[in-house]
N, C-alpha and C. Protein backbone atom coordinates (compact mmCIF):
# COMPACT_ATOMS: atom_id res chain seq x y z
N UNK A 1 229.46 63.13 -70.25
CA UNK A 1 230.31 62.42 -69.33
C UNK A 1 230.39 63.21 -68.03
N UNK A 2 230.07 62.53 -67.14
CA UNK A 2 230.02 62.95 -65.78
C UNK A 2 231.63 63.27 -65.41
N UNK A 3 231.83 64.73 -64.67
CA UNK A 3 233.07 65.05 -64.18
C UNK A 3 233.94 64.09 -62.42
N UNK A 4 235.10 63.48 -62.80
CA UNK A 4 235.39 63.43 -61.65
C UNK A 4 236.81 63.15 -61.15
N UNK A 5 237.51 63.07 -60.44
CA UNK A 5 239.22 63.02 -60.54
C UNK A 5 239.27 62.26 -58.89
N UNK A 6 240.08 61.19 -59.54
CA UNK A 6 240.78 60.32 -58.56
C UNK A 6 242.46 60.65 -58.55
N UNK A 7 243.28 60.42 -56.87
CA UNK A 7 244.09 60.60 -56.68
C UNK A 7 245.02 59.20 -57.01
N UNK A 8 246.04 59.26 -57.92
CA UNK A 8 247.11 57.65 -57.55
C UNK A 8 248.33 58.42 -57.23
N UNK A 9 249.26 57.32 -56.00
CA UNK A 9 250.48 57.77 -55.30
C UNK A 9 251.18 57.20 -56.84
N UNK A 10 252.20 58.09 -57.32
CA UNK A 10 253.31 57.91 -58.52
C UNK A 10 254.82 57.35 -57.48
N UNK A 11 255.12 58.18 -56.69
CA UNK A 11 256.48 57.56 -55.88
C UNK A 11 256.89 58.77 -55.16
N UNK A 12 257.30 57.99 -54.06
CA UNK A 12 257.20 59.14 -52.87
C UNK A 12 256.20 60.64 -52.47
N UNK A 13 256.87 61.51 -52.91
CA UNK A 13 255.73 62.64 -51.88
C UNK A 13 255.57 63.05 -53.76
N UNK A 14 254.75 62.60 -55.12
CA UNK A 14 254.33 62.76 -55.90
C UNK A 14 253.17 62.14 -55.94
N UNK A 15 252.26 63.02 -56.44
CA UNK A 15 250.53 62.28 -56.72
C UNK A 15 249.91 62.78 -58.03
N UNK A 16 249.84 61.71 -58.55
CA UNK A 16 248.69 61.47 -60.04
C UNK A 16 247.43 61.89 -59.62
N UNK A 17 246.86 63.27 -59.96
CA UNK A 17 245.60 63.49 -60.25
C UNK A 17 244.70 63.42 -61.21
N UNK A 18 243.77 62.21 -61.65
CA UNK A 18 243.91 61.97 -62.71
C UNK A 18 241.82 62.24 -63.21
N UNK A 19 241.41 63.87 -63.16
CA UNK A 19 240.20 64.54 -63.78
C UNK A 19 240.13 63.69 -64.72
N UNK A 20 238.47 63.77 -64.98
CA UNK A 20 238.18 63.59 -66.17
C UNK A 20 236.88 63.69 -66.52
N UNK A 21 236.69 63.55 -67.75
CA UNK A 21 235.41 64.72 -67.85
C UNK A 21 235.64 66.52 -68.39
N UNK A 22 234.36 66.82 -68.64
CA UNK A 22 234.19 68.00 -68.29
C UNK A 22 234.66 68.86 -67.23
N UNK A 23 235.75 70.09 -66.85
CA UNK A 23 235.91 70.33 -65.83
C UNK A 23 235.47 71.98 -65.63
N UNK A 24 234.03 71.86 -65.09
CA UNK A 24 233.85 73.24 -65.66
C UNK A 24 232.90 73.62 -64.03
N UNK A 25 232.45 74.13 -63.96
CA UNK A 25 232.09 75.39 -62.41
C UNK A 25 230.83 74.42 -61.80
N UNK A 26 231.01 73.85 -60.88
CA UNK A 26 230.44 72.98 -60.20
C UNK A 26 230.96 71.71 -59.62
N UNK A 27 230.30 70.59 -60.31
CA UNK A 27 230.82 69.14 -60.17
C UNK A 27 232.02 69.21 -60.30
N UNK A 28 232.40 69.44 -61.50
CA UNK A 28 233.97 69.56 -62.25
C UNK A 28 235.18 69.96 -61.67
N UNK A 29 234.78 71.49 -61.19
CA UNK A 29 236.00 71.58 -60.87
C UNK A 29 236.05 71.60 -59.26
N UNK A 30 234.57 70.99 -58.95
CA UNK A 30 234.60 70.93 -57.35
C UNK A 30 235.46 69.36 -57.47
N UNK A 31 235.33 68.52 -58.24
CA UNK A 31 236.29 66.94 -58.45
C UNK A 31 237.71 67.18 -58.30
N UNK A 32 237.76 68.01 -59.34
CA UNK A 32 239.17 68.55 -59.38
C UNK A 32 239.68 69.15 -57.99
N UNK A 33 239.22 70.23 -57.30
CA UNK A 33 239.63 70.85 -56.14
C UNK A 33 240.03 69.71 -55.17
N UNK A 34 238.80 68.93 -54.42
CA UNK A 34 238.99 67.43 -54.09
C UNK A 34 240.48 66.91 -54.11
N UNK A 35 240.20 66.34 -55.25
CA UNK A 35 241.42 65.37 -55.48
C UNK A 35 242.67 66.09 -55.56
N UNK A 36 242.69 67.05 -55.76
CA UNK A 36 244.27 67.84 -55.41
C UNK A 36 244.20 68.15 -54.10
N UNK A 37 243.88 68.25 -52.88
CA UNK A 37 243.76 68.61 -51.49
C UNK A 37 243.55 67.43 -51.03
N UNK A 38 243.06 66.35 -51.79
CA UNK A 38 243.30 64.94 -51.10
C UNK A 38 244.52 64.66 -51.05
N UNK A 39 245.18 64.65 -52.12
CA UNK A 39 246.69 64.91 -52.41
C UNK A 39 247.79 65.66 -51.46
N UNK A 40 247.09 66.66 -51.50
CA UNK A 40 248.20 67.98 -50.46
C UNK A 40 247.86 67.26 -49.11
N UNK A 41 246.74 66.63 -48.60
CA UNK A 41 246.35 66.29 -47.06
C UNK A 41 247.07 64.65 -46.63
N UNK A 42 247.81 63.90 -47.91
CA UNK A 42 248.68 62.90 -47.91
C UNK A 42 249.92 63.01 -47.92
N UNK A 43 250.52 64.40 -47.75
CA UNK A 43 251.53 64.82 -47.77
C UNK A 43 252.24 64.96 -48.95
N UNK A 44 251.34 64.87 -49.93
CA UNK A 44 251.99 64.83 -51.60
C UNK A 44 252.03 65.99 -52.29
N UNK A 45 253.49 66.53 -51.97
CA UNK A 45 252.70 68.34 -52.29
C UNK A 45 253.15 68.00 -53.61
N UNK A 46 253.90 67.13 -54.22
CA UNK A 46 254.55 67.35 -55.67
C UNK A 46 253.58 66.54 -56.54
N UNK A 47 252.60 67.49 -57.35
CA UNK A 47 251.44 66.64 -58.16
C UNK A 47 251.65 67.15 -59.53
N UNK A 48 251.27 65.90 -60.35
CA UNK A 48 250.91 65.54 -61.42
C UNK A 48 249.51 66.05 -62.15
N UNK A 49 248.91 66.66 -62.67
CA UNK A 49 247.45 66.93 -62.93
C UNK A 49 247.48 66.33 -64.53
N UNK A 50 247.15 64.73 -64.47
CA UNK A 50 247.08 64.35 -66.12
C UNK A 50 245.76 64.33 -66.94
N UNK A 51 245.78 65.22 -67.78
CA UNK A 51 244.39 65.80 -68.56
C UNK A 51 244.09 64.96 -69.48
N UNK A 52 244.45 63.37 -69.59
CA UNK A 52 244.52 62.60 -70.84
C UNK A 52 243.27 62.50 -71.22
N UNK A 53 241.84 62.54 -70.15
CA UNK A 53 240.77 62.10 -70.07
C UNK A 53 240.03 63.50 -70.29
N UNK A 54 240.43 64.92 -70.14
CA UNK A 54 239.80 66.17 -70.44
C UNK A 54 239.75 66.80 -71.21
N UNK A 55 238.26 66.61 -71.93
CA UNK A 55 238.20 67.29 -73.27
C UNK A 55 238.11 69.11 -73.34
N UNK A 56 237.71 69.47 -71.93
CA UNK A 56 237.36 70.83 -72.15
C UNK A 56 237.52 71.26 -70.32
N UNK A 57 237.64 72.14 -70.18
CA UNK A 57 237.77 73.29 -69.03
C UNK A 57 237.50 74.32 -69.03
N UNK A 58 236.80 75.19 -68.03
CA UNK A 58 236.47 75.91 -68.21
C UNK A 58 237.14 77.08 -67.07
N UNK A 59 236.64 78.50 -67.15
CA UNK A 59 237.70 79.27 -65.95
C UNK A 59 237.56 78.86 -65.03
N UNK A 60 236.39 77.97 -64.15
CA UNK A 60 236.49 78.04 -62.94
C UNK A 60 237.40 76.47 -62.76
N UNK A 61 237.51 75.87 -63.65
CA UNK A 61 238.93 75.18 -63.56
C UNK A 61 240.21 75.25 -63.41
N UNK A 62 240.40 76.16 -64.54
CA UNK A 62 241.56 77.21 -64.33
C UNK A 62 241.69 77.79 -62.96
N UNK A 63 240.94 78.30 -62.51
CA UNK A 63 241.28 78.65 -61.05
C UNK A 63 240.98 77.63 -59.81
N UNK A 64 240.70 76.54 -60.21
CA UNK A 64 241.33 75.58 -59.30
C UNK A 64 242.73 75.18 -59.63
N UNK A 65 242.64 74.94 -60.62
CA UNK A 65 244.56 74.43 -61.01
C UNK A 65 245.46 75.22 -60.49
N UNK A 66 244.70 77.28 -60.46
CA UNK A 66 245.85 78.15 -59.77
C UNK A 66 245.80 78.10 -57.99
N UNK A 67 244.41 77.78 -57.60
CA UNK A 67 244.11 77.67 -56.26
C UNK A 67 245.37 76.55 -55.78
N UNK A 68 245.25 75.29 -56.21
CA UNK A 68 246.44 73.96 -56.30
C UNK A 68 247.98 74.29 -56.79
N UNK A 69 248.23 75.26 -57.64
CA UNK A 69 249.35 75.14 -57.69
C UNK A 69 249.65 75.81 -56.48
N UNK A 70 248.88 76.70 -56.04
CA UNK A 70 249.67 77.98 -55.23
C UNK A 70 249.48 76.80 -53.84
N UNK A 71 248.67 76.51 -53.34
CA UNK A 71 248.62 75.41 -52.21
C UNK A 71 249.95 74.10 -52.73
N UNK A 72 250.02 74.23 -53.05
CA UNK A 72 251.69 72.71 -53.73
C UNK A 72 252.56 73.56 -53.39
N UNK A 73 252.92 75.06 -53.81
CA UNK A 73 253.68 75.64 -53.30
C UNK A 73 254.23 76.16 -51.97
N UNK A 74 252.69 76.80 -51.07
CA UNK A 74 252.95 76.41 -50.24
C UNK A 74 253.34 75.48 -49.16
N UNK A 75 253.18 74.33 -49.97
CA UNK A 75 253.21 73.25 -48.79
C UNK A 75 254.72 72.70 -49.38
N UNK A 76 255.67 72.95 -50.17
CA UNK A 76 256.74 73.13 -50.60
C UNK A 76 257.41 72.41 -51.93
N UNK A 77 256.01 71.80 -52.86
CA UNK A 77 256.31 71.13 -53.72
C UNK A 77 255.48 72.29 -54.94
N UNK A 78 255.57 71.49 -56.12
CA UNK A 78 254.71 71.51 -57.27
C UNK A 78 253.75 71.45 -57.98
N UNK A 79 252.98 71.61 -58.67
CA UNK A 79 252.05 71.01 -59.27
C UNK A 79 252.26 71.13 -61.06
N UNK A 80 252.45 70.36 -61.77
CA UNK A 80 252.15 70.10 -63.40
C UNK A 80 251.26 69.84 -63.91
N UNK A 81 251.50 69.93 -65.04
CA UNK A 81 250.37 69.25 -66.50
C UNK A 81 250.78 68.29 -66.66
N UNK A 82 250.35 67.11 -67.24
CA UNK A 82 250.63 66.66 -68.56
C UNK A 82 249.22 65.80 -69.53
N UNK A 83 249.76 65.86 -70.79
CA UNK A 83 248.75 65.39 -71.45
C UNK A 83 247.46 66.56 -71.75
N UNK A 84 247.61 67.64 -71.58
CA UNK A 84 246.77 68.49 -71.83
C UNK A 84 246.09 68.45 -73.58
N UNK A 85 245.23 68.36 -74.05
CA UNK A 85 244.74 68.34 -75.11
C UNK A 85 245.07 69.64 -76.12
N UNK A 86 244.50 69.85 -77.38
CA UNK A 86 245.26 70.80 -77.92
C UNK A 86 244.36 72.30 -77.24
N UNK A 87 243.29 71.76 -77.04
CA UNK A 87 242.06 73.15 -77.13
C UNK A 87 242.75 73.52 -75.60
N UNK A 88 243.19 72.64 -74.48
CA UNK A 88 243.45 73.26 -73.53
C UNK A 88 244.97 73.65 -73.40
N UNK A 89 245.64 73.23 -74.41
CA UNK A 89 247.27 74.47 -74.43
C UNK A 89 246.87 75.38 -74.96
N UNK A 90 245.73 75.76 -75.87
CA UNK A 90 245.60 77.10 -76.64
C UNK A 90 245.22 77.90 -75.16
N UNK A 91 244.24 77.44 -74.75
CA UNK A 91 243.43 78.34 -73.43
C UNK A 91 244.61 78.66 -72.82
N UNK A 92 245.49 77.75 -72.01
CA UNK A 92 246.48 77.89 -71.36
C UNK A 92 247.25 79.16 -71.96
N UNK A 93 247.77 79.34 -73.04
CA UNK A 93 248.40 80.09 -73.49
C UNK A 93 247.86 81.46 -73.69
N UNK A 94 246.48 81.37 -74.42
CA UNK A 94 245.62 82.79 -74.34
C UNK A 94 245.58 83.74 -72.82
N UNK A 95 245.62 82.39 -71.99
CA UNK A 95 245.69 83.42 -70.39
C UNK A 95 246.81 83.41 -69.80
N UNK A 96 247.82 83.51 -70.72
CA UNK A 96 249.13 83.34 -70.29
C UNK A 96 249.50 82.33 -69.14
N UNK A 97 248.45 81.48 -68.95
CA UNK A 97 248.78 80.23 -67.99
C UNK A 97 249.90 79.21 -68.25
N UNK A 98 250.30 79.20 -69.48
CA UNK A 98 251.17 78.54 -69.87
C UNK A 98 253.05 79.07 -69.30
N UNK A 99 252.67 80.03 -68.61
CA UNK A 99 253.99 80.53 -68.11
C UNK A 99 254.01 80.38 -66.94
N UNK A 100 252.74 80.14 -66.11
CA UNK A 100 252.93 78.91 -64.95
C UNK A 100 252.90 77.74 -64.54
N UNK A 101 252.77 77.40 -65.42
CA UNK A 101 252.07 75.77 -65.35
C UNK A 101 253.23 74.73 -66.45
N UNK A 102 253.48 74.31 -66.03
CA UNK A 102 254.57 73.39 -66.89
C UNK A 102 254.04 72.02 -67.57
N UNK A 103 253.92 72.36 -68.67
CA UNK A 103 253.16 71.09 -69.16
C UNK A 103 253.68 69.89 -69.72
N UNK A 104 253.49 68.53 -69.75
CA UNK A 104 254.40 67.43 -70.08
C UNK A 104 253.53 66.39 -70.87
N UNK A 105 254.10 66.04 -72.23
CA UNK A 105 253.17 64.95 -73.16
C UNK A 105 253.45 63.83 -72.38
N UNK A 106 253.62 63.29 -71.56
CA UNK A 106 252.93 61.87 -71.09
C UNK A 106 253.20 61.64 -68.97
N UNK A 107 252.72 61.57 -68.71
CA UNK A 107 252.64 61.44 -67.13
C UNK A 107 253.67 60.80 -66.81
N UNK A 108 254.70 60.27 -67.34
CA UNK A 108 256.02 59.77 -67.20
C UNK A 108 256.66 61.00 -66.91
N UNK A 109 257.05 61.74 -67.91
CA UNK A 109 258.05 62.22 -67.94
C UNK A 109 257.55 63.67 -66.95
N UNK A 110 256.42 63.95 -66.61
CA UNK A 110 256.03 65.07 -65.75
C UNK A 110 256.41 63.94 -64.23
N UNK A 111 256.34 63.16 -63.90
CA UNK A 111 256.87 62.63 -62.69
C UNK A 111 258.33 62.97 -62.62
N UNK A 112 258.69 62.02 -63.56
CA UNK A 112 260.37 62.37 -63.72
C UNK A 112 261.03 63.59 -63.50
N UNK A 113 259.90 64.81 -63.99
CA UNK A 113 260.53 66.19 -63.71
C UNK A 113 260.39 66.95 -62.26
N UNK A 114 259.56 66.28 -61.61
CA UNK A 114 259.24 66.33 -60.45
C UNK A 114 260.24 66.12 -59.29
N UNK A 115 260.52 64.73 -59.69
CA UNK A 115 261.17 63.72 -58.81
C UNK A 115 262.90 64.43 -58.85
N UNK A 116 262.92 65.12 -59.89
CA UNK A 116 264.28 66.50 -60.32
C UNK A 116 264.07 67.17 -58.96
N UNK A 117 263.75 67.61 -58.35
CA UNK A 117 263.70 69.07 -57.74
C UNK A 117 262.41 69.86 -57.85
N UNK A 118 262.49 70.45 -56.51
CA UNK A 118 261.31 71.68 -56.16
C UNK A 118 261.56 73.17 -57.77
């Protein structure tokens, strides 16, 4: 399966990034980079990253997700999980990513936490 991630507006300055595929050092996580900076360049610093469609990631994914969170931050919002698969909360957790990244079982309720506060 070919890697690629489209942006949807969720409500107000929140954006659904929604990868899928493979997200691994190239195509992948060049899709991924993309569509989160398409995001930040719409003024949507508070994003969603829903993994419902990602079976696997690899580091140079991971360091787009940290490249994006830290750009959401700067620009004064967020960036989340949700829907992450099981193989990618283990990873998350092995690189202690899981203590930055806030993860949420369904793209609902990671909006909702959003739409809470910076």
């Amino acid at each position: 399966m070919s890697a690629k991630a489209e942006v949807e507006i969720a409500e107000g300055d929140v954006a659904v990034v929604r990868p899928s595929g493979r997200i691994t050092l190239g195509a992948g996580s060049g899709a991924l980079r993309n569509a989160i900076q398409e995001a930040l360049a719409g003024r949507h610093s508070r994003i969603v990253v829903d993994f419902g469609d990602v079976p696997y990631i690899d580091s140079s994914g991971f360091g787009e997700l940290v490249r994006g969170y830290t750009d959401a931050m700067n620009a004064g919002g967020r960036l989340v999980l949700a829907r992450p698969a099981q193989r990618i909360k283990d990873a998350l957790h092995h690189t202690r990513l899981s203590k930055v990244f806030r993860s949420f079982e369904s793209v609902e309720e990671a909006v909702a936490n959003l739409k809470g506060g910076p």
